[in-house]
Each structure stands twice: as C-alpha cells, then as structure tokens.
PDB file of N, CA and C in Angstrom:
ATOM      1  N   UNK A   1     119.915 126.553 135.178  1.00  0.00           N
ATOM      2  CA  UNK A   1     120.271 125.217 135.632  1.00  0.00           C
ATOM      3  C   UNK A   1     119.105 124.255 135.478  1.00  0.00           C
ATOM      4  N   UNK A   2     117.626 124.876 135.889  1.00  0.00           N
ATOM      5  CA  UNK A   2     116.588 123.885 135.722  1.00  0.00           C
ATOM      6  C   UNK A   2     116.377 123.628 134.177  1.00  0.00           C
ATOM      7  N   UNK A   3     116.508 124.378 133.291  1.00  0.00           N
ATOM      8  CA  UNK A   3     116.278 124.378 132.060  1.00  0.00           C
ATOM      9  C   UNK A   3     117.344 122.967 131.599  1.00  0.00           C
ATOM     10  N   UNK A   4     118.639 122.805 131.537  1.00  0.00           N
ATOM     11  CA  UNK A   4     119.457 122.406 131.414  1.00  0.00           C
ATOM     12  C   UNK A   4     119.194 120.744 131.889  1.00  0.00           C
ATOM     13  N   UNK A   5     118.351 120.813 133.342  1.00  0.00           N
ATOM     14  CA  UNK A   5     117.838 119.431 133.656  1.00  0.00           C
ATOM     15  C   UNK A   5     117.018 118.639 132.667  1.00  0.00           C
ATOM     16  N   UNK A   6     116.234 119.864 132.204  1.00  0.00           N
ATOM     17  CA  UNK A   6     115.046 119.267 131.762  1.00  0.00           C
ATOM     18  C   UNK A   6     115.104 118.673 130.340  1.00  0.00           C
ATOM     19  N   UNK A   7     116.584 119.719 129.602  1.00  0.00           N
ATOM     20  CA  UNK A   7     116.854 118.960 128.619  1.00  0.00           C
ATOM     21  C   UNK A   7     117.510 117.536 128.348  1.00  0.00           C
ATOM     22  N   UNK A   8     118.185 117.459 129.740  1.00  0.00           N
ATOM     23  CA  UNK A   8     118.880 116.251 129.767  1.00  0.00           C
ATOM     24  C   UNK A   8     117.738 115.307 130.244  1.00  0.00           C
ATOM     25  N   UNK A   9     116.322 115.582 130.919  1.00  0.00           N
ATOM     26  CA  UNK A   9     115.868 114.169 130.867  1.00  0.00           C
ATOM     27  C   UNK A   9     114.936 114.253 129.974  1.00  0.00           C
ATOM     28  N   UNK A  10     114.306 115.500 129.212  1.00  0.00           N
ATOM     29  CA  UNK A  10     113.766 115.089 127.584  1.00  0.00           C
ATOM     30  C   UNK A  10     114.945 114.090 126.792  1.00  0.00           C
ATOM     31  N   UNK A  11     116.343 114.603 126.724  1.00  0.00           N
ATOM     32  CA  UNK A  11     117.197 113.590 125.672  1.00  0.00           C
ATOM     33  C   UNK A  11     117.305 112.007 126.094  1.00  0.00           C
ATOM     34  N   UNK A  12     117.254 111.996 127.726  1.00  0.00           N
ATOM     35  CA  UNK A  12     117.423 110.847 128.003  1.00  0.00           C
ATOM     36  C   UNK A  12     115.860 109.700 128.219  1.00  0.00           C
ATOM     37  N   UNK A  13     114.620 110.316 128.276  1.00  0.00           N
ATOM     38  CA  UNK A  13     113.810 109.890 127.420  1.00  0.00           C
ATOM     39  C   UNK A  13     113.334 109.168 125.830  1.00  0.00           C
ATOM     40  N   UNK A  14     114.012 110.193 125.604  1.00  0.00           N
ATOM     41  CA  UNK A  14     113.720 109.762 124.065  1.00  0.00           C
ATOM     42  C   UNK A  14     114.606 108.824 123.648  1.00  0.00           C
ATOM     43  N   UNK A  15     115.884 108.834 124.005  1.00  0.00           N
ATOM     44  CA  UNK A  15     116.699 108.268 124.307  1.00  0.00           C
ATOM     45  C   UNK A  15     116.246 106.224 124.237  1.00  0.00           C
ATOM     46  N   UNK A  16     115.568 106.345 125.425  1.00  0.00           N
ATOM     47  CA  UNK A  16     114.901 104.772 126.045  1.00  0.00           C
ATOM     48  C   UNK A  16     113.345 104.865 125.015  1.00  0.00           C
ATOM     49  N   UNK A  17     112.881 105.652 124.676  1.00  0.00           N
ATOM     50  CA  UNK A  17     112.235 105.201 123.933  1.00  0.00           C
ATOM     51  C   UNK A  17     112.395 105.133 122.343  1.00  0.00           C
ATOM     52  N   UNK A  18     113.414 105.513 121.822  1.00  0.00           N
ATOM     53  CA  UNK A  18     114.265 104.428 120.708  1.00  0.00           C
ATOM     54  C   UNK A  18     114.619 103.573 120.836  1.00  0.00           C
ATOM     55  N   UNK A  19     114.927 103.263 121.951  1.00  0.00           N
ATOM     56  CA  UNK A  19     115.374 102.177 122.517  1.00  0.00           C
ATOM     57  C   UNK A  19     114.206 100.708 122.603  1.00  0.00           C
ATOM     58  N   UNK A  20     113.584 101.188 122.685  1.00  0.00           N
ATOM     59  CA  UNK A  20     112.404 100.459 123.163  1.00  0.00           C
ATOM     60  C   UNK A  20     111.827 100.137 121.863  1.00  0.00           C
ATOM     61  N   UNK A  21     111.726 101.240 121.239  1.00  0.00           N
ATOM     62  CA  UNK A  21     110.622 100.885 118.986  1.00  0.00           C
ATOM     63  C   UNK A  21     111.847 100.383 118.721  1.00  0.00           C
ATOM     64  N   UNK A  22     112.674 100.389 118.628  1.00  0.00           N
ATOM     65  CA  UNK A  22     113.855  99.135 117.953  1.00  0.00           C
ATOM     66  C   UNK A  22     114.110  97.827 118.795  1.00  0.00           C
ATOM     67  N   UNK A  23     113.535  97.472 120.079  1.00  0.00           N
ATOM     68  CA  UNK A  23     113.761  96.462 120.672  1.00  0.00           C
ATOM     69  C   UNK A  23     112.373  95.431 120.397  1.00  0.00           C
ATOM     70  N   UNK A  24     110.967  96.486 119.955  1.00  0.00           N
ATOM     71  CA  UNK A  24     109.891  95.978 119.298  1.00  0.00           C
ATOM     72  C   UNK A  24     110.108  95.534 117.819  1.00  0.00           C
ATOM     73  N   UNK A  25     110.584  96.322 117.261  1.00  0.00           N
ATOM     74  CA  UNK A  25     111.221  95.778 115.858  1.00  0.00           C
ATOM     75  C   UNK A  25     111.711  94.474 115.644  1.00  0.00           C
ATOM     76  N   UNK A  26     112.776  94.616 116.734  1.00  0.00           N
ATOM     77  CA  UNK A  26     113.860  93.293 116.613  1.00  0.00           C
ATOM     78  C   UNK A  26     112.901  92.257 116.926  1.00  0.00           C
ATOM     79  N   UNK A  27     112.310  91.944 117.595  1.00  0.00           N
ATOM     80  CA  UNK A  27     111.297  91.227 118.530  1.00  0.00           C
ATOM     81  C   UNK A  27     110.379  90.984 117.462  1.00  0.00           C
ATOM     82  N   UNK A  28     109.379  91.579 116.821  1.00  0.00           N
ATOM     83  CA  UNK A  28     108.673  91.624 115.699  1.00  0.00           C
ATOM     84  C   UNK A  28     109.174  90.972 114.523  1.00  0.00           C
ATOM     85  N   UNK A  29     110.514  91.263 113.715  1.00  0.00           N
ATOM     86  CA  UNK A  29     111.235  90.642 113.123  1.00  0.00           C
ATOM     87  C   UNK A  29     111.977  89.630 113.611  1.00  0.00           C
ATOM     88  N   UNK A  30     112.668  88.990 114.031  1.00  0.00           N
ATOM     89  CA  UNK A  30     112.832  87.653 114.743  1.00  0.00           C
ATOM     90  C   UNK A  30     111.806  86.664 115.088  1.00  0.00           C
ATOM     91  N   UNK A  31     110.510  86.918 115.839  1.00  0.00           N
ATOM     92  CA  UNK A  31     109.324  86.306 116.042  1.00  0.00           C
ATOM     93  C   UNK A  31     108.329  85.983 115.220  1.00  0.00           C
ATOM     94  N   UNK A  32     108.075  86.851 114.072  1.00  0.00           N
ATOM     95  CA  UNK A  32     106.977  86.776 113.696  1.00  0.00           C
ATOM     96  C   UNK A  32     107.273  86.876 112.103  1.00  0.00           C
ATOM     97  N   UNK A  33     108.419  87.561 111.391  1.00  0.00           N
ATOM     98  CA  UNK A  33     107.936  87.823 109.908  1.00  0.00           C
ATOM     99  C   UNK A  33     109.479  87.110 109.509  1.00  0.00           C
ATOM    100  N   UNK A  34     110.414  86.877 110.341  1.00  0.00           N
ATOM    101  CA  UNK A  34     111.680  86.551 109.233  1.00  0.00           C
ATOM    102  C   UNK A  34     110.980  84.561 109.777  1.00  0.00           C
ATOM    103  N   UNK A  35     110.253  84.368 110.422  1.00  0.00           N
ATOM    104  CA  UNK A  35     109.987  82.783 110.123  1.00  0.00           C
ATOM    105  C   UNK A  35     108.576  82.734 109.090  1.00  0.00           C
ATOM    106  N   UNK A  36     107.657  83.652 108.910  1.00  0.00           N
ATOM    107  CA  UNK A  36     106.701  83.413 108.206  1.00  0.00           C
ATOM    108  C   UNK A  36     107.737  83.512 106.680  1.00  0.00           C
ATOM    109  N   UNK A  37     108.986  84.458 106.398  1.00  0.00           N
ATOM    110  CA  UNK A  37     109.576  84.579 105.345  1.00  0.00           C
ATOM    111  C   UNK A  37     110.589  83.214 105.172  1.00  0.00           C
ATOM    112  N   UNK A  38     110.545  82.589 106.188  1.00  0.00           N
ATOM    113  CA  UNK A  38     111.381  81.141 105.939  1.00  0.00           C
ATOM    114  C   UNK A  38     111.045  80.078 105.740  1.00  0.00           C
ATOM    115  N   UNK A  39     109.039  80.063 106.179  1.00  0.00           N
ATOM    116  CA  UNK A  39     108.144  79.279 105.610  1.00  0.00           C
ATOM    117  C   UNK A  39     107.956  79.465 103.826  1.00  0.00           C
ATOM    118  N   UNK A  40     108.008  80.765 103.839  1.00  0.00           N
ATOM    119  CA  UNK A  40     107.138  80.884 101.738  1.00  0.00           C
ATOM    120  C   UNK A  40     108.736  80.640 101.381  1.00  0.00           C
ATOM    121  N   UNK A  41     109.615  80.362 101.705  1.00  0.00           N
ATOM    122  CA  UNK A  41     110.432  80.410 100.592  1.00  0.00           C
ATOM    123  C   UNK A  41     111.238  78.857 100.572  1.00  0.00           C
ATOM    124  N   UNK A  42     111.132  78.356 102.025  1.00  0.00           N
ATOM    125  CA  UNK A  42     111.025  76.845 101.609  1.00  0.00           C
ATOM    126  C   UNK A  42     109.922  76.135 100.782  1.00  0.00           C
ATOM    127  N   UNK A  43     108.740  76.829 100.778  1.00  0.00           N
ATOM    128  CA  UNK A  43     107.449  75.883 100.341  1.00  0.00           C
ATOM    129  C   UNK A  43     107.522  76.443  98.840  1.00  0.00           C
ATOM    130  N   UNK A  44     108.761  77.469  98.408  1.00  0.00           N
ATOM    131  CA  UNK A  44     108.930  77.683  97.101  1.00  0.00           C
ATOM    132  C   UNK A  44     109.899  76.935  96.518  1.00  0.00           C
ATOM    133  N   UNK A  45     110.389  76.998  97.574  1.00  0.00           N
ATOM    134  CA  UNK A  45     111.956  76.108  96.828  1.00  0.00           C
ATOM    135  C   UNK A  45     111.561  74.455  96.603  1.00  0.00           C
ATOM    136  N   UNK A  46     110.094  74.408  97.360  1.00  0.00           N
ATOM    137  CA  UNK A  46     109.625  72.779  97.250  1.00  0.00           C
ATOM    138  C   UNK A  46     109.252  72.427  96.131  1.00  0.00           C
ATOM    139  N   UNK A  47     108.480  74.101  95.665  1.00  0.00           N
ATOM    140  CA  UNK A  47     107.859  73.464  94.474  1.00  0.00           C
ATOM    141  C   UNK A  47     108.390  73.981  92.913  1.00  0.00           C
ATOM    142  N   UNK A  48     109.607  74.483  93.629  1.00  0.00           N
ATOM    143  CA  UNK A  48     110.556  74.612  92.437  1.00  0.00           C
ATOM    144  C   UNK A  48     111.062  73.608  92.145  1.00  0.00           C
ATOM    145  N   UNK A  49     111.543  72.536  93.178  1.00  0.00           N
ATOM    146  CA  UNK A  49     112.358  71.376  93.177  1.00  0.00           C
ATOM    147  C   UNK A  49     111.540  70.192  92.160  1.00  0.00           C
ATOM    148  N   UNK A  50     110.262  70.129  92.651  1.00  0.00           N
ATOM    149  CA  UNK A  50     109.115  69.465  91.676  1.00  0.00           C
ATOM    150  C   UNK A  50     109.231  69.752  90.355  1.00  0.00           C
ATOM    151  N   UNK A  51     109.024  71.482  89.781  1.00  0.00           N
ATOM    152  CA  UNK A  51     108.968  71.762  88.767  1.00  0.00           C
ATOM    153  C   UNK A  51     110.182  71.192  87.872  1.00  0.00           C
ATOM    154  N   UNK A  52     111.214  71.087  88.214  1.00  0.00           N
ATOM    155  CA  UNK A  52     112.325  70.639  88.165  1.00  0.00           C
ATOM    156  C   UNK A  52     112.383  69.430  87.766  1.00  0.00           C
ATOM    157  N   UNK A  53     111.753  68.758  88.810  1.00  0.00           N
ATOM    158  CA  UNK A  53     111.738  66.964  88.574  1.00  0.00           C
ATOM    159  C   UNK A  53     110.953  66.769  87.309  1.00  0.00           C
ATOM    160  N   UNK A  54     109.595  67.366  87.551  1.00  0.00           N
ATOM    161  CA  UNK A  54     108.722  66.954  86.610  1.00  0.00           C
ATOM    162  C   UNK A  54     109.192  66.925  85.102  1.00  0.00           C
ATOM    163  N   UNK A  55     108.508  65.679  84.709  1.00  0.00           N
ATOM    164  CA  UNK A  55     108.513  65.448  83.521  1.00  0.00           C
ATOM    165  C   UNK A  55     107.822  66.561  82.501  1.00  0.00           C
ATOM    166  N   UNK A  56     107.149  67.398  82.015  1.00  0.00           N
ATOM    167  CA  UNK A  56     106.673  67.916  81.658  1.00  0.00           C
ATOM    168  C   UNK A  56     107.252  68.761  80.772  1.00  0.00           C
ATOM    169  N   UNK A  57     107.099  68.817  79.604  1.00  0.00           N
ATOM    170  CA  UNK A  57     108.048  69.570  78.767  1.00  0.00           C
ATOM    171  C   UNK A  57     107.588  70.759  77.762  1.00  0.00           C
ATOM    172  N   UNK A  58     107.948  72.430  78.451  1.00  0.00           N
ATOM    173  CA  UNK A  58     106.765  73.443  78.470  1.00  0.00           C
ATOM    174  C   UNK A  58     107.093  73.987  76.670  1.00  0.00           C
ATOM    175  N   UNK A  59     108.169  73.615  76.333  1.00  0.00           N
ATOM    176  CA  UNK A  59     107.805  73.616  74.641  1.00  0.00           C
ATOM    177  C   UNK A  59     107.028  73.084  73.834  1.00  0.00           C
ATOM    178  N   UNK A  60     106.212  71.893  74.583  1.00  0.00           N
ATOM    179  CA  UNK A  60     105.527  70.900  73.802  1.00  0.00           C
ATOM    180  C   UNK A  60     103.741  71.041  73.884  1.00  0.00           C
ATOM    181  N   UNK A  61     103.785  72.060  74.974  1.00  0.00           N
ATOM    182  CA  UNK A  61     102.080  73.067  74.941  1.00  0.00           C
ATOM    183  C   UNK A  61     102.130  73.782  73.910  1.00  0.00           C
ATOM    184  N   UNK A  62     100.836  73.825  72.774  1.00  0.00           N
ATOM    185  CA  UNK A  62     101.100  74.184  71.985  1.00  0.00           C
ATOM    186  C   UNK A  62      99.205  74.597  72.267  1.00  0.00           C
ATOM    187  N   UNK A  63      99.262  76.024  71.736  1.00  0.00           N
ATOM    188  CA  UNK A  63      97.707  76.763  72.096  1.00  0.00           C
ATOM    189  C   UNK A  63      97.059  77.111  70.620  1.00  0.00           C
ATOM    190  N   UNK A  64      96.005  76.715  70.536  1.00  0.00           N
ATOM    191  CA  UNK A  64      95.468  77.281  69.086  1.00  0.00           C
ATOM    192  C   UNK A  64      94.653  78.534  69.087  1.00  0.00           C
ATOM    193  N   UNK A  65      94.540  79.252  68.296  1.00  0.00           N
ATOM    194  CA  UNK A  65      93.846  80.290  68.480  1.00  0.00           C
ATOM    195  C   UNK A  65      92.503  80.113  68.163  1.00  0.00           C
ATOM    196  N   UNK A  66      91.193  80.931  68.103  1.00  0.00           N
ATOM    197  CA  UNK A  66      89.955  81.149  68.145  1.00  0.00           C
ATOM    198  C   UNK A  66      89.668  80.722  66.757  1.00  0.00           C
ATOM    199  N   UNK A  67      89.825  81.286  65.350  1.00  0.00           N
ATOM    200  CA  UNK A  67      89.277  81.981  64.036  1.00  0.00           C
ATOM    201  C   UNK A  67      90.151  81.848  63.297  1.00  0.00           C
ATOM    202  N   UNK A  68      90.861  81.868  63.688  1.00  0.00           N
ATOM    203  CA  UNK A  68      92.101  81.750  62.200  1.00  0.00           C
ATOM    204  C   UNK A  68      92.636  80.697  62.155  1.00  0.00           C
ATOM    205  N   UNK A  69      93.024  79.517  63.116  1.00  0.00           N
ATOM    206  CA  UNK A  69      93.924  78.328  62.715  1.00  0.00           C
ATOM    207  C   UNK A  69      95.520  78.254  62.840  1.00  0.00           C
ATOM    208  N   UNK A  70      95.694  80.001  63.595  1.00  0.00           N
ATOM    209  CA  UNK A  70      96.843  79.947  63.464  1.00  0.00           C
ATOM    210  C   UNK A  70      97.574  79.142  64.891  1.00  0.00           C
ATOM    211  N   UNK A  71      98.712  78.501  65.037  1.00  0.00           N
ATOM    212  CA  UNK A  71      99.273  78.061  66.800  1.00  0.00           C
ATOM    213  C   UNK A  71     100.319  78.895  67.075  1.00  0.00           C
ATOM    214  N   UNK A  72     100.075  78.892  67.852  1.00  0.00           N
ATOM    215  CA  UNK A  72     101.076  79.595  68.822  1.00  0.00           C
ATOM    216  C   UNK A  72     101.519  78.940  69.742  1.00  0.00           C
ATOM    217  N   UNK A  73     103.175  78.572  70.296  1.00  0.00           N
ATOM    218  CA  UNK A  73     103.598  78.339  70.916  1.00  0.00           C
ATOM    219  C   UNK A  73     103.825  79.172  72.213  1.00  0.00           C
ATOM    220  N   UNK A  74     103.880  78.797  73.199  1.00  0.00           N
ATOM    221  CA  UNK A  74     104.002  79.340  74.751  1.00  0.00           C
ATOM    222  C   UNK A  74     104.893  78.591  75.504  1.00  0.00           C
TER     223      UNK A  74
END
C-alpha cells in the first residue's frame, strides 16, 4: 500500500512539474522571443518595401573584371 502511495505522488509530481517547464515556455515564448520575432520581420518587411520602391535597377550594375576586360553582369 505504501509503495503504491509513493508512486502516485512521484506521478503526481512530475506531473506539476511539466506543468510548470511548459508554463515557462509559454511565458518565455509569448514575452520575450515571438515579439523580438515580430520586431525583425517588420523591420524586414520595411526594408523590403524600400527595396521595392527604389529606383534602382539591379540589371544595370555591371562589374568588370581584374586582367582580362571581360564584364560580367550581376
């Protein structure tokens, strides 16, 4: 019978402390990394939006090489 106790409050231990590393998780993720992940991806989408606008037209960079004379486009 004591044996039987002891398993039920080892299970019901462990139990609350899953309870507890997934309530740190949630807490951790909600607080701290899904807003640092909602900062980089607005301040990407900002400067995607720019890249976008900008005038700049990336067929028209044109790179020469060292020794030979030959161009290469990029």
């Amino acid at each position: 019978m004591l044996n039987w106790m002891r398993w039920g409050v080892a299970g019901i231990a462990l139990l609350n402390l899953a309870a507890m590393v997934s309530l740190v998780v949630a807490y951790g993720w909600h607080h701290r990394l899904k807003p640092r992940l909602d900062r980089r991806r607005g301040s990407r989408r900002a400067f995607e939006r720019l890249l976008v606008q900008s005038s700049l037209d990336n067929h028209s960079t044109i790179r020469e090489s060292g020794n030979t004379g030959e161009r290469w486009e990029w």
